[in-house]
Protein backbone atom coordinates (compact mmCIF):
# COMPACT_ATOMS: atom_id res chain seq x y z
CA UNK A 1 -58.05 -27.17 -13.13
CA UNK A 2 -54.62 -26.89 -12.01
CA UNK A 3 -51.73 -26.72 -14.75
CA UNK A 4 -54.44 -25.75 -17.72
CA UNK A 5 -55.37 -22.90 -19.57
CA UNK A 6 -58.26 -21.69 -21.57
CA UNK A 7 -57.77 -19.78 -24.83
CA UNK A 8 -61.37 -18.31 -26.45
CA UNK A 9 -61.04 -16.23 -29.35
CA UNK A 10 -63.84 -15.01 -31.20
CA UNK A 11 -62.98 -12.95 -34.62
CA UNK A 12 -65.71 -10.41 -36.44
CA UNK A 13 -65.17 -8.83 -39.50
CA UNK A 14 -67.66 -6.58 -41.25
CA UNK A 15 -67.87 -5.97 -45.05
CA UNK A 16 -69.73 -2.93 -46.16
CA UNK A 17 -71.76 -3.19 -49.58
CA UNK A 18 -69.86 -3.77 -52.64
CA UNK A 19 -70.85 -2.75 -56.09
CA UNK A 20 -68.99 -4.60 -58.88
CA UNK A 21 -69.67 -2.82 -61.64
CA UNK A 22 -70.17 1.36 -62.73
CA UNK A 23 -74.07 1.56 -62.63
CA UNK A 24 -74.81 -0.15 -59.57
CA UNK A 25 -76.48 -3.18 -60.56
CA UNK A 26 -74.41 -6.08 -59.52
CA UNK A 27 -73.73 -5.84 -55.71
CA UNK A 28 -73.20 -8.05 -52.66
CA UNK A 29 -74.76 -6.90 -49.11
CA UNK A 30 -73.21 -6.13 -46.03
CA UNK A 31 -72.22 -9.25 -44.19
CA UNK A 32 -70.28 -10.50 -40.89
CA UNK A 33 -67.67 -12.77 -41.18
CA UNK A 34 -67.13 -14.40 -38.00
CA UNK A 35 -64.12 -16.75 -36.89
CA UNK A 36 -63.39 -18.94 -33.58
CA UNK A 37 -61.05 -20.80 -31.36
CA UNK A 38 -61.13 -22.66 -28.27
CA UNK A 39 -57.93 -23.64 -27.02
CA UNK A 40 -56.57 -25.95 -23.85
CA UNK A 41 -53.18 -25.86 -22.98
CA UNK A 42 -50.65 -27.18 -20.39
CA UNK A 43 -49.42 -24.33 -17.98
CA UNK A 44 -46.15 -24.62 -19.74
CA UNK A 45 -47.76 -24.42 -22.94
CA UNK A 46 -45.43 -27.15 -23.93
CA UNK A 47 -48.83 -29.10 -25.31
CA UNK A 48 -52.12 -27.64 -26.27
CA UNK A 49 -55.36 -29.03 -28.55
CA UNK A 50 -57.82 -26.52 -30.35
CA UNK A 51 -60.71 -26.48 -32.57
CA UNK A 52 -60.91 -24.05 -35.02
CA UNK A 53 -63.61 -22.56 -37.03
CA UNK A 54 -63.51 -20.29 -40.12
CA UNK A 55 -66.62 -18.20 -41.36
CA UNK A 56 -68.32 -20.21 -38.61
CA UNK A 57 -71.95 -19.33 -39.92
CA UNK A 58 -71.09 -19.98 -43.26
CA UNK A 59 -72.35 -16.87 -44.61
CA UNK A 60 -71.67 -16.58 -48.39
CA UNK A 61 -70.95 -13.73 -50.62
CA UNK A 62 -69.13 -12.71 -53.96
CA UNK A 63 -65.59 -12.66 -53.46
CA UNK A 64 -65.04 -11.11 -56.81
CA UNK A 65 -67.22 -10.13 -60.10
CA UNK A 66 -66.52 -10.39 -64.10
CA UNK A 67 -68.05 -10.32 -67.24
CA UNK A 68 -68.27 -9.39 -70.38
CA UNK A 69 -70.81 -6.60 -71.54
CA UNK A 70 -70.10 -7.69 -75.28
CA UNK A 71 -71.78 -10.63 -75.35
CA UNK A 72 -75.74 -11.68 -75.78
CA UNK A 73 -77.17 -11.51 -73.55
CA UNK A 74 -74.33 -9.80 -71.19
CA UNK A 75 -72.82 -12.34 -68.85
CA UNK A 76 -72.05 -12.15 -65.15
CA UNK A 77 -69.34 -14.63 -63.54
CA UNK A 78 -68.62 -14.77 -59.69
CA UNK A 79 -66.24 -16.28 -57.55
CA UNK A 80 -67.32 -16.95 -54.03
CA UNK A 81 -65.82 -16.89 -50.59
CA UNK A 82 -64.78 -19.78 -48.77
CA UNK A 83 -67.46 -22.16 -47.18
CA UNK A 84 -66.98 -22.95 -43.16
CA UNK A 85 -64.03 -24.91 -41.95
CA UNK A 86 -63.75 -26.95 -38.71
CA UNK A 87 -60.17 -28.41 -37.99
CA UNK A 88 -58.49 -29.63 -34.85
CA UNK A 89 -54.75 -28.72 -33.93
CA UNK A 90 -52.99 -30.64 -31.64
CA UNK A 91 -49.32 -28.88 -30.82
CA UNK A 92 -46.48 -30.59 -28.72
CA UNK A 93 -43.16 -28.63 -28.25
CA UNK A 94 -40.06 -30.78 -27.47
């Protein structure tokens, strides 16, 4: 339509195989992280609205590895990546 204009954005991100410790055994696969908006705005972009996605297919993975080898048996802790988040964003410039 006349006066409006149509942002897509689509965001990829590959992560190769990680190994978390010295022998190999504790690893996370290769995964695709993938990100989104869509985005309408006034032809003077003086208002817009959006919806937003982050790791839109919610794929999960280690985001980091610890542990201690010392202690029976020898313990593994993880911290994972962010889950999928949908938001809205309204903007109005004065």
């Amino acid at each position: 339509a006349d006066g409006v204009k149509l942002l897509l954005r689509l965001d990829v991100a590959h992560r190769s195989r990680v190994f978390y410790n010295v022998v190999n055994t504790v690893r996370a696969a290769p995964k695709p992280f993938v990100d989104g908006r869509i985005q309408i705005a006034a032809q003077d972009d003086r208002r817009s609205a959006a919806l937003v996605g982050r790791n839109i297919f919610n794929v999960r993975t280690n985001g980091a590895v610890g542990g201690s080898p010392f202690l029976a048996p020898p313990t593994i802790s993880r911290s994972i990546n962010g889950p999928r988040q949908i938001g809205i964003e309204f903007e109005l410039k004065m």
